[in-house]
N, C-alpha and C. Protein backbone atom coordinates (compact mmCIF):
# COMPACT_ATOMS: atom_id res chain seq x y z
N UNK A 1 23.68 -0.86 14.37
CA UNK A 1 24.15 0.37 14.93
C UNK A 1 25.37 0.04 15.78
N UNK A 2 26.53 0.68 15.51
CA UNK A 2 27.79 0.23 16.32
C UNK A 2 27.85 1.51 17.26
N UNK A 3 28.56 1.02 18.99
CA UNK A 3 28.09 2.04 19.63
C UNK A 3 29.94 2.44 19.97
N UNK A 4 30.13 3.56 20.00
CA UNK A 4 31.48 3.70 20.15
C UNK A 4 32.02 4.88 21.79
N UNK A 5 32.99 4.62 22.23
CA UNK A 5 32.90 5.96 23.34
C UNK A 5 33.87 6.74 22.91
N UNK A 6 33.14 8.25 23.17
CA UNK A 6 34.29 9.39 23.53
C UNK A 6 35.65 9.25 23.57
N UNK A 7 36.12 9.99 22.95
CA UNK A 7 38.28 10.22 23.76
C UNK A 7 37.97 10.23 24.89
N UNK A 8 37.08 10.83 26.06
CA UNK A 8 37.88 10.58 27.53
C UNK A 8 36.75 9.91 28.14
N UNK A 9 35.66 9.06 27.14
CA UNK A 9 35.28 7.87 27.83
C UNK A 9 34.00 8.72 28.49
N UNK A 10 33.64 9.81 28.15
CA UNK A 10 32.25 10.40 28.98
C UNK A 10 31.24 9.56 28.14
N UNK A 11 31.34 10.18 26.83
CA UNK A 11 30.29 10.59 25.97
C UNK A 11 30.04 9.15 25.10
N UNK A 12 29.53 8.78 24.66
CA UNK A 12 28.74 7.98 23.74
C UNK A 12 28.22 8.56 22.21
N UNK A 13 28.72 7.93 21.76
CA UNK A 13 28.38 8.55 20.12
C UNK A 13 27.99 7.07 19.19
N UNK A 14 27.02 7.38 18.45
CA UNK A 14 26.35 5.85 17.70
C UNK A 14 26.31 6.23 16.15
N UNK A 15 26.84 4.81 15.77
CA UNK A 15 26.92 5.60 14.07
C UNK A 15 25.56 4.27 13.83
N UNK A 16 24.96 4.92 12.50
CA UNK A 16 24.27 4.34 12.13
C UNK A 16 24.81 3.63 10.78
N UNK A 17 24.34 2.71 9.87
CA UNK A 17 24.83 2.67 8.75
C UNK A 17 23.63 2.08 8.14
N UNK A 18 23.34 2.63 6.92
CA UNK A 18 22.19 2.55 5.97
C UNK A 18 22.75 1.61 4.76
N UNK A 19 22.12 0.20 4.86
CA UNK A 19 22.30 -0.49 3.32
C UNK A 19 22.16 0.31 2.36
N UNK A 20 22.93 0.03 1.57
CA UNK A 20 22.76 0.58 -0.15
C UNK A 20 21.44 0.09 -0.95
N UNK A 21 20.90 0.48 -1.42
CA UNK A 21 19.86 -0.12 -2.21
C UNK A 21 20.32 -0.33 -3.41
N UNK A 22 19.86 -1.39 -3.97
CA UNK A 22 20.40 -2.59 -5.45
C UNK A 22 19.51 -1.91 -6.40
N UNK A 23 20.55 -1.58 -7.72
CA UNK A 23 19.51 -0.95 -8.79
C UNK A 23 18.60 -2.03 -9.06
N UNK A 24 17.45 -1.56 -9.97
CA UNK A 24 16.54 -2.61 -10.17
C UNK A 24 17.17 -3.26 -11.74
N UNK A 25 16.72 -4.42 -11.99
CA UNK A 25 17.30 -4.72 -13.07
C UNK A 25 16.04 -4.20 -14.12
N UNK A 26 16.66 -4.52 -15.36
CA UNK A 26 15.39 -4.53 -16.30
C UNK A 26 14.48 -4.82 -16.52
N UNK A 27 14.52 -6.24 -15.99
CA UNK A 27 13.19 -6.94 -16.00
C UNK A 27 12.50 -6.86 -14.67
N UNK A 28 13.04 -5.93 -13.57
CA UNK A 28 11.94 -5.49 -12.43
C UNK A 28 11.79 -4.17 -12.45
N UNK A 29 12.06 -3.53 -14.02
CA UNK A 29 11.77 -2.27 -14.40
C UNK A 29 10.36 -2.03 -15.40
N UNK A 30 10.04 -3.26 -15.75
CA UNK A 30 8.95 -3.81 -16.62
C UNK A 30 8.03 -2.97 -15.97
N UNK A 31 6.68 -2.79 -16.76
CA UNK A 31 5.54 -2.36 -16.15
C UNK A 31 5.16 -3.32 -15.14
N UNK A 32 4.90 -4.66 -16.25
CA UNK A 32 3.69 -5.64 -15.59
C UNK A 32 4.40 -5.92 -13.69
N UNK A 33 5.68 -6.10 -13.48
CA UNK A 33 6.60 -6.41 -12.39
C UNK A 33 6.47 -5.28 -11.41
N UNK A 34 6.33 -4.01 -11.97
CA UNK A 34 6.44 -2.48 -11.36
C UNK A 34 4.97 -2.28 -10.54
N UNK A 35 4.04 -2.96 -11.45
CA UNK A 35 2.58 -3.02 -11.09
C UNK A 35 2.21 -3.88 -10.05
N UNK A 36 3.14 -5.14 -10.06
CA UNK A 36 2.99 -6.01 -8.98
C UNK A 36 3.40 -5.57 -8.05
N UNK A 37 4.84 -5.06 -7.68
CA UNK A 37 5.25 -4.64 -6.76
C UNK A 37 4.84 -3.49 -5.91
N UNK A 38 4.11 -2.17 -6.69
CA UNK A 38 3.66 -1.36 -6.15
C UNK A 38 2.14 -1.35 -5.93
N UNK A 39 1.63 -2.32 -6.49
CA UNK A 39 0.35 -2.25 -6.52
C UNK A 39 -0.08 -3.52 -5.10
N UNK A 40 0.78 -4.10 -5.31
CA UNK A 40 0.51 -4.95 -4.54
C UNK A 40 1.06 -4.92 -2.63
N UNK A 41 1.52 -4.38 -2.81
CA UNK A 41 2.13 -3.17 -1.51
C UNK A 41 0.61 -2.31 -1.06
N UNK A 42 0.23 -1.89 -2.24
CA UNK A 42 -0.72 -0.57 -1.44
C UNK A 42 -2.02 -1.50 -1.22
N UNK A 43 -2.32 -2.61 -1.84
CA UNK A 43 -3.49 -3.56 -1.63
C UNK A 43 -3.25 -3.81 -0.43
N UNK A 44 -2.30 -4.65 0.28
CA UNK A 44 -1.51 -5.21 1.22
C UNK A 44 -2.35 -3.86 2.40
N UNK A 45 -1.60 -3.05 2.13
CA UNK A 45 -2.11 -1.54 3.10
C UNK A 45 -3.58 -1.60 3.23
N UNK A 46 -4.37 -1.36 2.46
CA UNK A 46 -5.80 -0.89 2.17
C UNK A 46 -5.94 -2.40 2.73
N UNK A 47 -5.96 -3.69 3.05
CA UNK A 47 -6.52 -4.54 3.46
C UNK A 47 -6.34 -4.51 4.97
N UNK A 48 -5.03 -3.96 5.83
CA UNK A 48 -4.95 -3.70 7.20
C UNK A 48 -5.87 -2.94 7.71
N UNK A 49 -5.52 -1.98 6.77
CA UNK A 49 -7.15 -0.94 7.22
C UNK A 49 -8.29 -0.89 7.39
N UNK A 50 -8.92 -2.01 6.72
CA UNK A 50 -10.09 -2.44 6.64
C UNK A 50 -9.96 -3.04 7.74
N UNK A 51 -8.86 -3.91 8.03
CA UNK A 51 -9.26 -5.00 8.81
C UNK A 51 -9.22 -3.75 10.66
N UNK A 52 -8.69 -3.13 10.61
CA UNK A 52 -8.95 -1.91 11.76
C UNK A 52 -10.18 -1.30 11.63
N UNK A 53 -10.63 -1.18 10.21
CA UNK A 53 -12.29 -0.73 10.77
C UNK A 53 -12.87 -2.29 11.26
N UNK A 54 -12.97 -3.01 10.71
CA UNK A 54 -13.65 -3.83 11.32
C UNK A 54 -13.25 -4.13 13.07
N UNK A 55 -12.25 -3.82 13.26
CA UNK A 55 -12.16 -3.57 14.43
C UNK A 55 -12.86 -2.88 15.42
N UNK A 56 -13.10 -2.24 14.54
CA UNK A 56 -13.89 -0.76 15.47
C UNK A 56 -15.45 -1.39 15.66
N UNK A 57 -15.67 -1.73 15.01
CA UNK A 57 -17.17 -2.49 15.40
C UNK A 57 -17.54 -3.24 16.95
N UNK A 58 -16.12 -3.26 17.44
CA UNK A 58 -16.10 -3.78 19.06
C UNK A 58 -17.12 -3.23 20.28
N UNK A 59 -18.53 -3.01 20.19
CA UNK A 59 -19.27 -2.19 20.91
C UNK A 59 -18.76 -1.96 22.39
N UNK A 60 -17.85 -2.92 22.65
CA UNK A 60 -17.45 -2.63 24.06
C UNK A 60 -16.07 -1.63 23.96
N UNK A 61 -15.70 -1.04 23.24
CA UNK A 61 -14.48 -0.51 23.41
C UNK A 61 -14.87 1.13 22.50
N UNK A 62 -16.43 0.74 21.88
CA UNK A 62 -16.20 1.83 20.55
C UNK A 62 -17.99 2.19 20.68
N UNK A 63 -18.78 3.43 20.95
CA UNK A 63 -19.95 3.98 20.45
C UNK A 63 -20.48 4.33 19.20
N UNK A 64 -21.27 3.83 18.46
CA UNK A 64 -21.61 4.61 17.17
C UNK A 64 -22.69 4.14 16.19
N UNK A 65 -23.21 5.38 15.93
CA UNK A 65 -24.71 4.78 15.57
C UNK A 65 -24.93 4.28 14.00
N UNK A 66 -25.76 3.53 13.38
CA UNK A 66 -26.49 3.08 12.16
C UNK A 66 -26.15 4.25 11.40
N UNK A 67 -26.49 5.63 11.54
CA UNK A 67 -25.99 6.20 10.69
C UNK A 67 -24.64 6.69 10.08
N UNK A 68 -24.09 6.59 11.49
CA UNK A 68 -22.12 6.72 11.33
C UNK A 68 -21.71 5.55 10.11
N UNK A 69 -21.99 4.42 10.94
CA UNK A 69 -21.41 3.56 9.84
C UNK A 69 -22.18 3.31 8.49
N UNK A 70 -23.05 3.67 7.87
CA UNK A 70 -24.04 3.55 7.00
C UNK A 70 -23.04 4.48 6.43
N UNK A 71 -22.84 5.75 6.74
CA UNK A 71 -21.95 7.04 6.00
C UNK A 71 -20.72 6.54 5.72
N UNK A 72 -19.73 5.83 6.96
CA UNK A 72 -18.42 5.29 6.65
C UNK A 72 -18.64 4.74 5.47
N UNK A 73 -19.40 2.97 5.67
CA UNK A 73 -19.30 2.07 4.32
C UNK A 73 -20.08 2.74 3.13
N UNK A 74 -20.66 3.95 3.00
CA UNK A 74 -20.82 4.73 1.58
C UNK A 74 -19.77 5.11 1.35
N UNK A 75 -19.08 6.53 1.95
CA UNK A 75 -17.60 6.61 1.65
C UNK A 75 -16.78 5.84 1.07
N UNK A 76 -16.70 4.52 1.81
CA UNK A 76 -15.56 3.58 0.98
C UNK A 76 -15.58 3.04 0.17
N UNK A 77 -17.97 2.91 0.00
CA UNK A 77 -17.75 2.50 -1.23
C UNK A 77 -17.78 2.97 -3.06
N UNK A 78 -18.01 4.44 -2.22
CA UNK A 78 -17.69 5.43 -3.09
C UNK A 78 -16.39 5.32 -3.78
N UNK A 79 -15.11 5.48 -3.04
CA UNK A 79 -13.99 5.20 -3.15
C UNK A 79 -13.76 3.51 -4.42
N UNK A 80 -14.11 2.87 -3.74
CA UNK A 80 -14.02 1.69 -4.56
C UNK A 80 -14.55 1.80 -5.85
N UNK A 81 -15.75 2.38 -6.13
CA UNK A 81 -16.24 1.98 -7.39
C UNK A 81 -15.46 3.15 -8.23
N UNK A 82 -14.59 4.20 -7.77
CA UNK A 82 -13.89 4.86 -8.41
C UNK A 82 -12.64 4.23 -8.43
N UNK A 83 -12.03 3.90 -7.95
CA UNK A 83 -10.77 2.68 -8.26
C UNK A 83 -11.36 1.58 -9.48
N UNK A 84 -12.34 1.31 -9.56
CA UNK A 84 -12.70 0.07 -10.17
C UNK A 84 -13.17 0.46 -11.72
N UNK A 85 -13.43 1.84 -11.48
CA UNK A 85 -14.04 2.53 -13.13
C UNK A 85 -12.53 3.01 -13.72
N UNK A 86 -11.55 3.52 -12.33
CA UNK A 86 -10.15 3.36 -13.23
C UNK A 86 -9.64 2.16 -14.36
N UNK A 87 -9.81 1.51 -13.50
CA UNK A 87 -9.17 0.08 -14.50
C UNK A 87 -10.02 -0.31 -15.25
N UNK A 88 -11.73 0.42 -15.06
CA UNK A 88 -12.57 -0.45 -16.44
C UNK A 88 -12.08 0.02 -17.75
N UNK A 89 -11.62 1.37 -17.50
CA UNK A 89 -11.33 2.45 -18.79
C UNK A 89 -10.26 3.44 -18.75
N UNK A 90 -8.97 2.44 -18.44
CA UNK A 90 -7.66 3.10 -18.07
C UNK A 90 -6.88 4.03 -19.22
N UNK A 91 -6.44 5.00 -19.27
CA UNK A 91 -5.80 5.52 -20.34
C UNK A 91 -4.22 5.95 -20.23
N UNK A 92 -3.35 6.03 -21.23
CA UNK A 92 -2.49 6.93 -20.91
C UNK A 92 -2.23 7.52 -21.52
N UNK A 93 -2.38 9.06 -21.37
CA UNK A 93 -2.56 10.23 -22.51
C UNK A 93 -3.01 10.09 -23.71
N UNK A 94 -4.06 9.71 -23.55
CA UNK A 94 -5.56 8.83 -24.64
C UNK A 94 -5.29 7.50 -25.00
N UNK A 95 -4.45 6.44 -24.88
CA UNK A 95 -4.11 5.47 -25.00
C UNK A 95 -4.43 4.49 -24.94
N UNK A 96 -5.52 3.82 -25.66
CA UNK A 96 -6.51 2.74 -25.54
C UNK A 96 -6.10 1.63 -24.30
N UNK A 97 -6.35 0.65 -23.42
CA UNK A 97 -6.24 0.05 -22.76
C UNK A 97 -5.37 -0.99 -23.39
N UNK A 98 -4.58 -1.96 -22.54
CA UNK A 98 -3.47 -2.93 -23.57
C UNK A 98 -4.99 -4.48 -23.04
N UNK A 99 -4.95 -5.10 -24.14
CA UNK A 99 -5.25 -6.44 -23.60
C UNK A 99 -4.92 -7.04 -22.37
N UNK A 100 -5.15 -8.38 -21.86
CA UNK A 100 -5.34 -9.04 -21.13
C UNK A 100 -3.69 -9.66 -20.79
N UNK A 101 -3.26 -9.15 -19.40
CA UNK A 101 -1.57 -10.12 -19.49
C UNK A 101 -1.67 -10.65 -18.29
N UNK A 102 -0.15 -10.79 -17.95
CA UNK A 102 -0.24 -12.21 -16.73
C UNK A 102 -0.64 -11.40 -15.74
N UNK A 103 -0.46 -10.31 -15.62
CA UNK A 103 -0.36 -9.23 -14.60
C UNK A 103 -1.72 -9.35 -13.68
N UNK A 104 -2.81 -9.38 -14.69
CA UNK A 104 -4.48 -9.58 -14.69
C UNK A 104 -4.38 -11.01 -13.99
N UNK A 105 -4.30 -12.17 -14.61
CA UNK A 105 -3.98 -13.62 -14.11
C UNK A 105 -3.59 -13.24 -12.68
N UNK A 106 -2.43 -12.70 -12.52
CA UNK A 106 -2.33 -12.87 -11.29
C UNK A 106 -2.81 -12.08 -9.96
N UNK A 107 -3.77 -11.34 -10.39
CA UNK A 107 -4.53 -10.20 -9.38
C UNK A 107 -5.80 -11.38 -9.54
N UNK A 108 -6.56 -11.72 -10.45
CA UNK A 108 -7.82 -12.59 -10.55
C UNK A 108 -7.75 -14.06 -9.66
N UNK A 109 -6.25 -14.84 -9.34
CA UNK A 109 -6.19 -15.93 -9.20
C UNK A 109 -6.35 -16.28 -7.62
């Protein structure tokens, strides 16, 4: 941010300047690359979060009973086993599932 003054030196005015963003090339236009990158971003997320509930378990900072959290970890794991039946039997606009690629390798490893 460059900070610049006024013609008579009162006022203050700040320009900002925003990098350009780089097209993607082709080969980080790929699925399997597109999948890493975005998929692996929102994993990244969903693992902070967790790690803040587990936070919350701090009895000195936080109240809550056997049944609260019994309901939370159903919820999430509700959530999960519906993420997980996505990818058992993924489609796209009826589109049988593709075999096994590096993409898999590298989420398993």
């Amino acid at each position: 941010m460059a900070k610049t003054q006024g013609s008579k030196g009162k006022r203050e005015t700040y320009t900002i300047t925003i990098p350009k963003r780089q097209r993607l090339s082709d080969a980080e236009k790929s699925p399997d690359v597109r999948f890493i990158r975005t998929i692996g971003k929102r994993v990244t997320k969903v693992l902070k979060l967790l790690k803040g509930i587990r936070n919350g378990s701090n009895m000195l900072a936080y109240s809550y009973t056997d049944k609260q959290v019994a309901s939370m970890f159903k919820a999430i794991d509700k959530a999960l086993e519906r993420a997980k039946a996505a990818y058992a039997s993924p489609s796209v606009n009826g589109a049988a599932r593709k075999p096994a690629s590096k993409v898999e390798s590298f989420f398993t490893s």
